[in-house]
N, C-alpha and C. Protein backbone atom coordinates (compact mmCIF):
# COMPACT_ATOMS: atom_id res chain seq x y z
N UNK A 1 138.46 70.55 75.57
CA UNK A 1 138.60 69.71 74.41
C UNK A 1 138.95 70.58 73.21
N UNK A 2 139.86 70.42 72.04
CA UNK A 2 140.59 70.67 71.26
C UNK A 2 138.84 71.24 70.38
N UNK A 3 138.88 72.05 69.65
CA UNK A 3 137.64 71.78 67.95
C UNK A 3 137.03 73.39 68.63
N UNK A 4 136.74 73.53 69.76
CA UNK A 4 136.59 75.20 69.95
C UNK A 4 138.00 75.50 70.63
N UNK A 5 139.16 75.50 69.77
CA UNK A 5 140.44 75.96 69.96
C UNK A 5 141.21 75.50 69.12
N UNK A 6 141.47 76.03 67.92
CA UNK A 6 142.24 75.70 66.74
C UNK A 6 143.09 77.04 66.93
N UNK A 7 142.87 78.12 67.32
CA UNK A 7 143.63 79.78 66.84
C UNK A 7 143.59 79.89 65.76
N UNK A 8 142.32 78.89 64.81
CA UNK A 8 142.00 79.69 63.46
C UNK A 8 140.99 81.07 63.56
N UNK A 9 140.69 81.59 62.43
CA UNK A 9 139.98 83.05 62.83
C UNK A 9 138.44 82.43 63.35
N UNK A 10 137.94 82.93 64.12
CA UNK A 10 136.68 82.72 65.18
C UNK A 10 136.84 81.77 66.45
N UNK A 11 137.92 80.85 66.07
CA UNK A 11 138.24 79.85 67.17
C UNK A 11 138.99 80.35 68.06
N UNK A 12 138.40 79.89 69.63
CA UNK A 12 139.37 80.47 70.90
C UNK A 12 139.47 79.33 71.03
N UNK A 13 141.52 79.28 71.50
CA UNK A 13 141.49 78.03 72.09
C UNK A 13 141.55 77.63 73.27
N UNK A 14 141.20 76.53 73.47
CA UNK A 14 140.52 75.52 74.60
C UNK A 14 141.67 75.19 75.68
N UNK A 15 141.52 75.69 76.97
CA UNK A 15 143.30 75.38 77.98
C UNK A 15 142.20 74.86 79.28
N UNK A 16 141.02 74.12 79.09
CA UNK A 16 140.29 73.81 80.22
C UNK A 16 141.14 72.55 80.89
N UNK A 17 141.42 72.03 81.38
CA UNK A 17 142.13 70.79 82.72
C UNK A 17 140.48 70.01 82.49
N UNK A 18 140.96 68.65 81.22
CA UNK A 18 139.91 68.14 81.60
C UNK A 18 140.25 66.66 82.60
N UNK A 19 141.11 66.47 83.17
CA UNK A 19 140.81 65.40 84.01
C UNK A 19 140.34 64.90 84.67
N UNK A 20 139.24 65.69 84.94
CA UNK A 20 138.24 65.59 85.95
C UNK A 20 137.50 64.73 85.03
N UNK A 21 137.76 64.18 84.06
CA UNK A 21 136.55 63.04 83.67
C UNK A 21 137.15 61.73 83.90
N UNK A 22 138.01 61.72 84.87
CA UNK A 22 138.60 60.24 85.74
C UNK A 22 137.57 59.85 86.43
N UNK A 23 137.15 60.99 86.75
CA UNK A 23 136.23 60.91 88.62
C UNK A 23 134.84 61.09 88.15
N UNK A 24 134.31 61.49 87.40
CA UNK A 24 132.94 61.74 87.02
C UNK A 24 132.13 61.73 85.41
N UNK A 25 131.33 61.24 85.33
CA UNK A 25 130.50 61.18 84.03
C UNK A 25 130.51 62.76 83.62
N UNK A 26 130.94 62.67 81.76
CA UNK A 26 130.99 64.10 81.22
C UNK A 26 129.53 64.54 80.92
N UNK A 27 128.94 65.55 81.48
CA UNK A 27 127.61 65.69 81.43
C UNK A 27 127.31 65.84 80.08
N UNK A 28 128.33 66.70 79.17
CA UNK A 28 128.06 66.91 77.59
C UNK A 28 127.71 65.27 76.85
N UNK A 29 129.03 64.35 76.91
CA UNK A 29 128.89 63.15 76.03
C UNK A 29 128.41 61.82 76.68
N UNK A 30 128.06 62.29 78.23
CA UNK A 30 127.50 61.19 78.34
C UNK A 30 128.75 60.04 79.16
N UNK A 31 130.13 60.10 78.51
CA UNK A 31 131.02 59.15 78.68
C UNK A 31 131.37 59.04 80.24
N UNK A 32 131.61 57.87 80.93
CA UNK A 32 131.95 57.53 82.50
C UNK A 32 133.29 56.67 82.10
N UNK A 33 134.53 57.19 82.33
CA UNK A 33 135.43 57.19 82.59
C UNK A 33 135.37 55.82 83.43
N UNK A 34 135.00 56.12 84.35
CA UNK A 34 134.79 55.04 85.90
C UNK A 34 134.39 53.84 85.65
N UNK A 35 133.05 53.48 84.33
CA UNK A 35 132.63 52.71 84.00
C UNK A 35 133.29 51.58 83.02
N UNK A 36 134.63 52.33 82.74
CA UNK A 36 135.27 51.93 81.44
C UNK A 36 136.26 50.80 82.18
N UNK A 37 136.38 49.27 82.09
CA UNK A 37 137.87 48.51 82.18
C UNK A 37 138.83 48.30 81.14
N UNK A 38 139.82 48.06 81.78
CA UNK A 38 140.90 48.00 80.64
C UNK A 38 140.74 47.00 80.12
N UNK A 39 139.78 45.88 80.22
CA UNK A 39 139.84 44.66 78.93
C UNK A 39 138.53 45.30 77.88
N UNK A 40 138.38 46.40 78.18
CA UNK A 40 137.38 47.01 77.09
C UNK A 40 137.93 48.12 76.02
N UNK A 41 139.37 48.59 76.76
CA UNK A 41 140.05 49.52 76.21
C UNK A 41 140.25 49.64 74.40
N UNK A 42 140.86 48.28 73.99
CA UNK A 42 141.42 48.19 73.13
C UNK A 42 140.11 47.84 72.24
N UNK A 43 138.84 47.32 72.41
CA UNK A 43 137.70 47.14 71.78
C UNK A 43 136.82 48.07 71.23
N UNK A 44 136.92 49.35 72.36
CA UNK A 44 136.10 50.35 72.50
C UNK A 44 136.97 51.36 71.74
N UNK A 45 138.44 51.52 71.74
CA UNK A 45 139.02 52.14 70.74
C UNK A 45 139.09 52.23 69.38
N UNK A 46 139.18 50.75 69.06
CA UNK A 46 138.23 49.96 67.59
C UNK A 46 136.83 50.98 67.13
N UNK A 47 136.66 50.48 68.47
CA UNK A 47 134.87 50.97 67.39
C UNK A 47 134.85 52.48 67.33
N UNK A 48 135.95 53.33 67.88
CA UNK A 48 135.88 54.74 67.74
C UNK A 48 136.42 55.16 66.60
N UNK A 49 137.39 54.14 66.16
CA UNK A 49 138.10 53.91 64.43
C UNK A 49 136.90 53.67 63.57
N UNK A 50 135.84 53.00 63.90
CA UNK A 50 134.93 52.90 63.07
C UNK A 50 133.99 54.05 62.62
N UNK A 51 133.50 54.26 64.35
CA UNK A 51 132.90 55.64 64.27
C UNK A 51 133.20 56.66 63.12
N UNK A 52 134.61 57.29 63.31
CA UNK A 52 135.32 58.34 62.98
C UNK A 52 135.43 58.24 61.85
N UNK A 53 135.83 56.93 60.58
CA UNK A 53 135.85 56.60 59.16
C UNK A 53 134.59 56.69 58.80
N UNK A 54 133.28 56.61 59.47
CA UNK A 54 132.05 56.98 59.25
C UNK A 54 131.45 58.15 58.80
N UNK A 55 132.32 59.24 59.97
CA UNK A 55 132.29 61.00 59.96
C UNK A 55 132.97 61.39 58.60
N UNK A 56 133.87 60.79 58.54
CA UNK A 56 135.03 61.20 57.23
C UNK A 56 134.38 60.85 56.28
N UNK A 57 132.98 59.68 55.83
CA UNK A 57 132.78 59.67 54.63
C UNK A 57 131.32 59.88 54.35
N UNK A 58 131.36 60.98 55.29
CA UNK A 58 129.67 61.99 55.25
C UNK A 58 130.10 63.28 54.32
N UNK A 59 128.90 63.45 53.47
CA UNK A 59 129.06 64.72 52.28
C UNK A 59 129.27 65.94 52.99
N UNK A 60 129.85 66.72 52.92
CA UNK A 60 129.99 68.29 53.66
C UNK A 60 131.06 68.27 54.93
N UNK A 61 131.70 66.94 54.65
CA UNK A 61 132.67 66.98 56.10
C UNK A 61 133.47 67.94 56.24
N UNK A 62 134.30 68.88 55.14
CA UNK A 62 134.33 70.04 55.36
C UNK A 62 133.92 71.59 55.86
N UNK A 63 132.61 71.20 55.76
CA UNK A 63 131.95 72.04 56.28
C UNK A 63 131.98 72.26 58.31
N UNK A 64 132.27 73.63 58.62
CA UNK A 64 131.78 74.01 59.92
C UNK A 64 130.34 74.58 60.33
N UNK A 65 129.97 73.96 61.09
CA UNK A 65 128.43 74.22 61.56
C UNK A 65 128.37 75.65 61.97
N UNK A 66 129.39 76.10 62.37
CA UNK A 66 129.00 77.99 62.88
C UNK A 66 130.87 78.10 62.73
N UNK A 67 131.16 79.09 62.73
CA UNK A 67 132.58 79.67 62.09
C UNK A 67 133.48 79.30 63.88
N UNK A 68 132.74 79.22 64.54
CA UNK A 68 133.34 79.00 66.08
C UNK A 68 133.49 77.20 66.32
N UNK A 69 133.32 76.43 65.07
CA UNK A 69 133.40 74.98 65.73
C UNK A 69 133.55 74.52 64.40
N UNK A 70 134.73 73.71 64.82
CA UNK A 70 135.58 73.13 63.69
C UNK A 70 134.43 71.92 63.11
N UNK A 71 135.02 72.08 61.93
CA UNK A 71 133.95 70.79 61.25
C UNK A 71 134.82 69.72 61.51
N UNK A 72 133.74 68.98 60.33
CA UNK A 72 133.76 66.68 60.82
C UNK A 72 135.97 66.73 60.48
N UNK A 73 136.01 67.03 59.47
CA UNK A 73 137.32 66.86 59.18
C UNK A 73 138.24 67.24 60.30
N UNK A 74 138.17 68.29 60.45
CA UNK A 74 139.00 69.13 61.35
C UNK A 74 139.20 68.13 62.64
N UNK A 75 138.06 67.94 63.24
CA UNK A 75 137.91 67.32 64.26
C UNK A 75 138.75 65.97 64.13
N UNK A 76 137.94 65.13 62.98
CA UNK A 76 138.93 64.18 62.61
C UNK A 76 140.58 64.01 62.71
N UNK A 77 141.39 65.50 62.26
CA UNK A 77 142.53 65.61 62.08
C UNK A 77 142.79 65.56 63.20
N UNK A 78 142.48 66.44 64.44
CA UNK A 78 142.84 66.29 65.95
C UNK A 78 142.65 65.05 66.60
N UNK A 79 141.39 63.91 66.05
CA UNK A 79 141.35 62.50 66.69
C UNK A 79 142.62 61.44 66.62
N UNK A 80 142.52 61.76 64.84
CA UNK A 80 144.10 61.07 64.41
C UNK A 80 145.24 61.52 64.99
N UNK A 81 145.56 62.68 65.33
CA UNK A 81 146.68 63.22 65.97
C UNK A 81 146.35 62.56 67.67
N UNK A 82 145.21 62.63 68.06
CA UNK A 82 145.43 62.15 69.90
C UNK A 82 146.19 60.77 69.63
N UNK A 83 145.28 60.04 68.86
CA UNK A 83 145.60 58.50 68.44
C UNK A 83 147.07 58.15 68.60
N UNK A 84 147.74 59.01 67.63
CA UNK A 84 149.67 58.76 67.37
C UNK A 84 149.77 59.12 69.08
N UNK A 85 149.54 60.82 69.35
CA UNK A 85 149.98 61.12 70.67
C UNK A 85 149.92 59.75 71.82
N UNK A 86 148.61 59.54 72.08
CA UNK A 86 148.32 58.67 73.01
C UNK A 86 148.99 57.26 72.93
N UNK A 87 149.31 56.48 71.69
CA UNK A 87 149.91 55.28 71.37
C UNK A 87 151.53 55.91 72.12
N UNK A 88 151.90 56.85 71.96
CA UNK A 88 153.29 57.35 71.89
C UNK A 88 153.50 57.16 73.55
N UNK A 89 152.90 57.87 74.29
CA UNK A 89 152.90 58.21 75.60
C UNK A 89 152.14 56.59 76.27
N UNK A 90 151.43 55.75 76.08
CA UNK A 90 151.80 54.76 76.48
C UNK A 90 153.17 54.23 76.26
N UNK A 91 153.67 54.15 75.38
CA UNK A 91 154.28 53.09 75.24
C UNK A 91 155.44 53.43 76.20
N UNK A 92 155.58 54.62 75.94
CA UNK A 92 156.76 55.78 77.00
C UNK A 92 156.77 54.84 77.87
N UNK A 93 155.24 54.70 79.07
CA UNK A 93 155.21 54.75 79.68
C UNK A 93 155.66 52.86 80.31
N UNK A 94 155.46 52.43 78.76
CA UNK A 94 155.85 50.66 79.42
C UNK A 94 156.87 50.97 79.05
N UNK A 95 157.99 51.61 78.50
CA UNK A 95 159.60 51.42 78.13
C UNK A 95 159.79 51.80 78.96
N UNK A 96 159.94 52.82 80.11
CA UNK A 96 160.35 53.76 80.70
C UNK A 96 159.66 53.78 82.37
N UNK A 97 160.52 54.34 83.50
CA UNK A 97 160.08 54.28 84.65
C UNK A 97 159.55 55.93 85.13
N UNK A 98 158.12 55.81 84.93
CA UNK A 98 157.72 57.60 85.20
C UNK A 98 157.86 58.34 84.43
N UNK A 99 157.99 58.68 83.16
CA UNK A 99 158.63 59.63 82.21
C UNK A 99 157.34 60.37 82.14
N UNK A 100 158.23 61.87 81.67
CA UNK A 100 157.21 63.20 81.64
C UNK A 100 156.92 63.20 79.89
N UNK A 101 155.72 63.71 79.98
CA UNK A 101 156.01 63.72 78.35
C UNK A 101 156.16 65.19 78.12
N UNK A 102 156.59 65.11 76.79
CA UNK A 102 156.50 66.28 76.12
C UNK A 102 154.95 67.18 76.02
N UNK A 103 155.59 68.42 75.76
CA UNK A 103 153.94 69.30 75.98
C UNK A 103 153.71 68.95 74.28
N UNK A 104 152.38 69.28 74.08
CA UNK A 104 151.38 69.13 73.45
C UNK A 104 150.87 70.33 72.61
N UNK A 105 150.90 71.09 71.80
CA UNK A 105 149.54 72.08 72.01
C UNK A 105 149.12 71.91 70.95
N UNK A 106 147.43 71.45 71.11
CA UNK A 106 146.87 70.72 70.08
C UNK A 106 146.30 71.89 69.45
N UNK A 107 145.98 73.13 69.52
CA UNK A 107 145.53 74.30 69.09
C UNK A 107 146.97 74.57 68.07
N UNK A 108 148.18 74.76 68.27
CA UNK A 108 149.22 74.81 67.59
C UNK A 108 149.34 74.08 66.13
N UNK A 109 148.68 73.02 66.52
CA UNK A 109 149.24 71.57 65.59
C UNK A 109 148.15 71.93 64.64
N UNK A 110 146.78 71.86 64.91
CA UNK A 110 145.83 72.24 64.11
C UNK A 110 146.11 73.50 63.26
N UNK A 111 146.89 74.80 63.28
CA UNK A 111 146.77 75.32 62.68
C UNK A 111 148.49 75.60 61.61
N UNK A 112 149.37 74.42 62.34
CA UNK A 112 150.65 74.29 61.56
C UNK A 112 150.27 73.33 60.59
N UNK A 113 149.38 72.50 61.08
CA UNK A 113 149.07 71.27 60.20
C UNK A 113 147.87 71.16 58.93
N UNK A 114 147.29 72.43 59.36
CA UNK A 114 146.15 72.66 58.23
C UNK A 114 145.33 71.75 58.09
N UNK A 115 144.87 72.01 59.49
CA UNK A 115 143.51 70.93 59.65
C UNK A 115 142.33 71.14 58.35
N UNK A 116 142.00 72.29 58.36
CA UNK A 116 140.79 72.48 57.59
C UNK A 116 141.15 72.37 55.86
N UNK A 117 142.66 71.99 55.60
CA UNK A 117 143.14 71.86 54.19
C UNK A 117 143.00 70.36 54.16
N UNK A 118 143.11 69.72 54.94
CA UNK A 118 144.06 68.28 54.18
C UNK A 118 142.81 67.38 53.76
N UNK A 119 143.20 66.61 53.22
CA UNK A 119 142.76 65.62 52.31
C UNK A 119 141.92 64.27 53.13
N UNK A 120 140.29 64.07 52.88
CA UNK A 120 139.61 63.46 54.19
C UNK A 120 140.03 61.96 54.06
N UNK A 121 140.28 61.42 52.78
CA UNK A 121 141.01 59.92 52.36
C UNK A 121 142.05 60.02 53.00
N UNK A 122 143.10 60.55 52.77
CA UNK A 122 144.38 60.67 53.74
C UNK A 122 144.29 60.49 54.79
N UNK A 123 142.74 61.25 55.68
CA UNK A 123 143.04 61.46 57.20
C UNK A 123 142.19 60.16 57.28
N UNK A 124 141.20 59.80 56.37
CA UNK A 124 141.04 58.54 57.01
C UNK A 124 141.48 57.39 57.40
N UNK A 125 142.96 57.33 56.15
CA UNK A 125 143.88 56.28 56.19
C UNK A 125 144.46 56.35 57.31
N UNK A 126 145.10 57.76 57.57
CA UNK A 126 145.80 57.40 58.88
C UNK A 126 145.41 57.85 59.66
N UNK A 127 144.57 58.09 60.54
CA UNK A 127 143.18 58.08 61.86
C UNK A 127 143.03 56.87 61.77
N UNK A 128 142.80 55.56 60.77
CA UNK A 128 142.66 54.25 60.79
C UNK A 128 143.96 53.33 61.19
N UNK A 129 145.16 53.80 60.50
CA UNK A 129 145.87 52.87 60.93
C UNK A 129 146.71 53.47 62.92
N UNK A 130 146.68 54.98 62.71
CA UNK A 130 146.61 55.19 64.05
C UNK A 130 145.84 54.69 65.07
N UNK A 131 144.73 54.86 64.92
CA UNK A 131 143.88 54.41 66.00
C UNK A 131 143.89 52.44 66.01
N UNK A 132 144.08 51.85 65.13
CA UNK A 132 144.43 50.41 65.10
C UNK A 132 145.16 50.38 65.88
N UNK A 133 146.74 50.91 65.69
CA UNK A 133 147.71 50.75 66.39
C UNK A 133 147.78 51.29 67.96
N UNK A 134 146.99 51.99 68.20
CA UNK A 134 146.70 52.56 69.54
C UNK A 134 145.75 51.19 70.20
N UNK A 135 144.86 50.48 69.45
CA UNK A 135 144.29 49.68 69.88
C UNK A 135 145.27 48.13 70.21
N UNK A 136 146.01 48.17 69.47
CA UNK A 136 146.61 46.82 69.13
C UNK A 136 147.81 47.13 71.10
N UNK A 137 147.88 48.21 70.92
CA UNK A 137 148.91 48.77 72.13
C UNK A 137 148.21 48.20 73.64
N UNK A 138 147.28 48.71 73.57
CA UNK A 138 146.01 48.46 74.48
C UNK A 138 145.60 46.91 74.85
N UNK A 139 145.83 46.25 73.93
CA UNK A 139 145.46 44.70 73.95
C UNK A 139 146.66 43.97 74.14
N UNK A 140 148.03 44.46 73.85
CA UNK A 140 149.34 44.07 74.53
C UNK A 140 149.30 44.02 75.99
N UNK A 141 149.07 45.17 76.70
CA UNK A 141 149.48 45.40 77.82
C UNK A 141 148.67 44.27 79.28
N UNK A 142 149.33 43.62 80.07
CA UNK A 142 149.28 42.65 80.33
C UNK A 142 149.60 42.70 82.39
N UNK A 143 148.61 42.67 83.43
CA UNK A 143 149.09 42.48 84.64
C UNK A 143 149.37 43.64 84.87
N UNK A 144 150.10 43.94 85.98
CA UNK A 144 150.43 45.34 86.60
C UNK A 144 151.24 46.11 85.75
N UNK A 145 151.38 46.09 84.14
CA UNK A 145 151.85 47.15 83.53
C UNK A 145 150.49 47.90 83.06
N UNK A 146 149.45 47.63 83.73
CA UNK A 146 148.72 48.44 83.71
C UNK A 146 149.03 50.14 84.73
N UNK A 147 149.25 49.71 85.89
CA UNK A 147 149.82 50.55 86.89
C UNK A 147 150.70 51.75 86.28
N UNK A 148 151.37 51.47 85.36
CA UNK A 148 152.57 51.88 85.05
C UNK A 148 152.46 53.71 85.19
N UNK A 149 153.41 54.23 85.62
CA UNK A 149 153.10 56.05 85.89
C UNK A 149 153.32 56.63 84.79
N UNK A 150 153.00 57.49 84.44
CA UNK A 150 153.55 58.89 83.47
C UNK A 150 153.00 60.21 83.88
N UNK A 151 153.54 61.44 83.44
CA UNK A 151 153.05 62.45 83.75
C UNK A 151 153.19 63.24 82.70
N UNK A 152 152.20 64.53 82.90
CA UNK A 152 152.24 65.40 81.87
C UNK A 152 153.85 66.72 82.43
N UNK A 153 153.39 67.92 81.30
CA UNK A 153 154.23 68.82 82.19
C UNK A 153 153.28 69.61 83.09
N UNK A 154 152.40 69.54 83.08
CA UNK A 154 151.41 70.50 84.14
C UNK A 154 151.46 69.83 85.57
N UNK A 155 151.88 68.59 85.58
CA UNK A 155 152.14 68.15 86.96
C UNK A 155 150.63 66.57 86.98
N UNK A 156 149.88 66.55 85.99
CA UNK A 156 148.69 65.56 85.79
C UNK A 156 149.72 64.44 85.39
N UNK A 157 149.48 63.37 86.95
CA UNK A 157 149.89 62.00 87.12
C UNK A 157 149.18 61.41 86.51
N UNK A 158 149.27 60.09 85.68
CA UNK A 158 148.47 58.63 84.76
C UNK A 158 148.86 57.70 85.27
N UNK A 159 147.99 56.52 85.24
CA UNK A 159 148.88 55.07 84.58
C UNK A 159 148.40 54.86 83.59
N UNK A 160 148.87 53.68 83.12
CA UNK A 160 148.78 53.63 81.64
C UNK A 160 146.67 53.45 81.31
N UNK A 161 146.43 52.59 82.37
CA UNK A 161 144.97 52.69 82.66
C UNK A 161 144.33 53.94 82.85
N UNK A 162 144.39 54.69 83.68
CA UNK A 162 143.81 56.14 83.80
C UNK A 162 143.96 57.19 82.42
N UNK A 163 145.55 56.58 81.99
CA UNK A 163 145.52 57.68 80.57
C UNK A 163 144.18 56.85 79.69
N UNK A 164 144.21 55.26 79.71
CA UNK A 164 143.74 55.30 78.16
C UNK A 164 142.26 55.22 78.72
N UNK A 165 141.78 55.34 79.72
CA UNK A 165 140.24 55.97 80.07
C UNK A 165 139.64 57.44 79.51
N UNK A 166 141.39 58.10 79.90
CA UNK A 166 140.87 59.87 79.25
C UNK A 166 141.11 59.63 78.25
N UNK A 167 142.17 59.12 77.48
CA UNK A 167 141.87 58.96 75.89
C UNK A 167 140.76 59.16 75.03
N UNK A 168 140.29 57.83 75.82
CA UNK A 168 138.31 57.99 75.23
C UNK A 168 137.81 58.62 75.41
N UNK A 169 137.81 59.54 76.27
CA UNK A 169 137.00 60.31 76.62
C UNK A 169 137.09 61.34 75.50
N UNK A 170 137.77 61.90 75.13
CA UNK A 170 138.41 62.82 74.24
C UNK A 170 137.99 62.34 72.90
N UNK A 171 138.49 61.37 72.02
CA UNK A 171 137.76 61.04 70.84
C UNK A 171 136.66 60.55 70.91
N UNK A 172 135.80 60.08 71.88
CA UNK A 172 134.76 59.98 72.26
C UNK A 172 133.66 61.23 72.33
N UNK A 173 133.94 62.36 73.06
CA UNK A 173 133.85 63.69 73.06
C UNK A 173 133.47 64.18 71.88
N UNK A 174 134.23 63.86 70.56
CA UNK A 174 134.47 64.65 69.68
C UNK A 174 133.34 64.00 68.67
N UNK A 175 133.10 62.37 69.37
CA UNK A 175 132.17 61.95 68.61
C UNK A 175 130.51 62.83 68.63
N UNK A 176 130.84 62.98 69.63
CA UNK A 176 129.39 63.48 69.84
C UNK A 176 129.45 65.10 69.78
N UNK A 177 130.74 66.05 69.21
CA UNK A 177 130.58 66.88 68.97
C UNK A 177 130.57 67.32 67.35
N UNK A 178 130.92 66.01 66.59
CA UNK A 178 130.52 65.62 65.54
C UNK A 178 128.57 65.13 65.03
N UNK A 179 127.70 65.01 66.23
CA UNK A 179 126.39 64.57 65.89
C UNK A 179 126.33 63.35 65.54
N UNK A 180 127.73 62.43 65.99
CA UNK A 180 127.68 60.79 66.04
C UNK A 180 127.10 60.17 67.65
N UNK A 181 125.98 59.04 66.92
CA UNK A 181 125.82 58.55 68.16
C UNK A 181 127.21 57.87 69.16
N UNK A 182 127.35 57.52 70.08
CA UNK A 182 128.82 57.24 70.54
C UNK A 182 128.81 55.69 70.52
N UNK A 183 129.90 55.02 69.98
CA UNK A 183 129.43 53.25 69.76
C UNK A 183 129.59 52.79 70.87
C-alpha cells in the first residue's frame, strides 16, 4: 500500500503485490474482500468519501506521525488519486474488450504532485467529487458487465467486480492507517 512509499526523504517505497486481498481478509484493516457484493460497491465507496472528508478536516492533518509514514493529507492525496485512477480503469474496462492499463507509480505521483504541499480544501473537493464519481460508476454498471476483464502491466487479471473489491481495500486500508474507524 502506497503512504510507506512516497520516495520522500525517510519513505521507502512500497512494490508489495497486494492482490492477495481477493482471496483473504487483510489481517492489518480487518477488510474481506470476499465479503464485499457488488450491490454494496457503490454505497460502501460513498461512505469512504465520507470517511476521508472527515480525516481532511482534523487539526494537524499535516502532520506525520513518525518521518517514515505519510500523514492524514498525504494519504488523502493518494486516496483521491486511486479514486480518478480506479473510475478510469473501470470504465476502460466497460468501453473496451480486455484492455491493459497503463502503469501507475503511485510513489512517483506523490512526490511529482507534492503530496505533503497541497492545499487540504482542494484535496477535499476533489477526493469528494472523485470518489462520488467513482461511486456513481459503480451503481451504473448493470448484469454481466460486471464480468468484464482488464489487466494490469504486471500480468494481474480483474473484472470490473474483483477490481472494485481491491479498490476498497486500498482506501479502506488507508482508513485505518489514518486511526479512522472503517465505515
Amino acid at each position: 500500500m502506497a503512504g510507506v512509499g512516497s520516495g520522500v526523504e525517510g519513505i521507502t517505497p512500497d512494490d508489495k503485490d497486494w492482490t492477495w486481498v481477493l482471496e483473504k481478509r487483510c489481517p492489518e484493516c480487518g477488510y474481506d474482500a470476499c465479503a464485499m457484493s457488488v450491490g454494496e460497491l457503490a454505497r460502501v465507496t460513498r461512505s469512504t468519501v465520507t470517511a476521508w472528508q472527515e480525516v481532511l478536516g482534523r487539526p494537524g492533518v499535516r502532520l506525520r506521525p513518525a518521518p517514515t509514514v505519510w500523514s492524514p493529507l498525504e494519504y488523502a492525496c493518494h486516496v483521491r488519486d486511486v479514486y480518478r485512477l480506479f473510475g478510469d480503469r473501470v470504465r476502460l474496462m466497460l468501453e473496451h474488450d480486455d484492455p491493459a492499463f497503463t502503469n501507475w507509480d503511485q510513489d512517483a505521483t506523490a512526490v511529482a504532485e507534492r503530496y505533503a504541499e497541497q492545499d487540504p480544501a482542494t484535496v477535499f473537493e476533489e477526493l469528494t467529487e472523485a470518489g462520488e464519481d467513482l461511486a456513481g460508476v459503480f451503481s451504473g454498471v448493470r448484469g454481466n458487465s460486471w464480468l468484464r476483464p482488464g489487466r494490469r502491466s504486471d500480468g494481474s487479471r480483474f473484472t470490473v467486480e474483483s477490481l472494485g473489491r481491491y479498490f476498497l481495500h486500498d482506501v479502506l486500508h488507508h482508513l485505518h492507517d489514518v486511526g479512522r474507524p472503517l465505515p
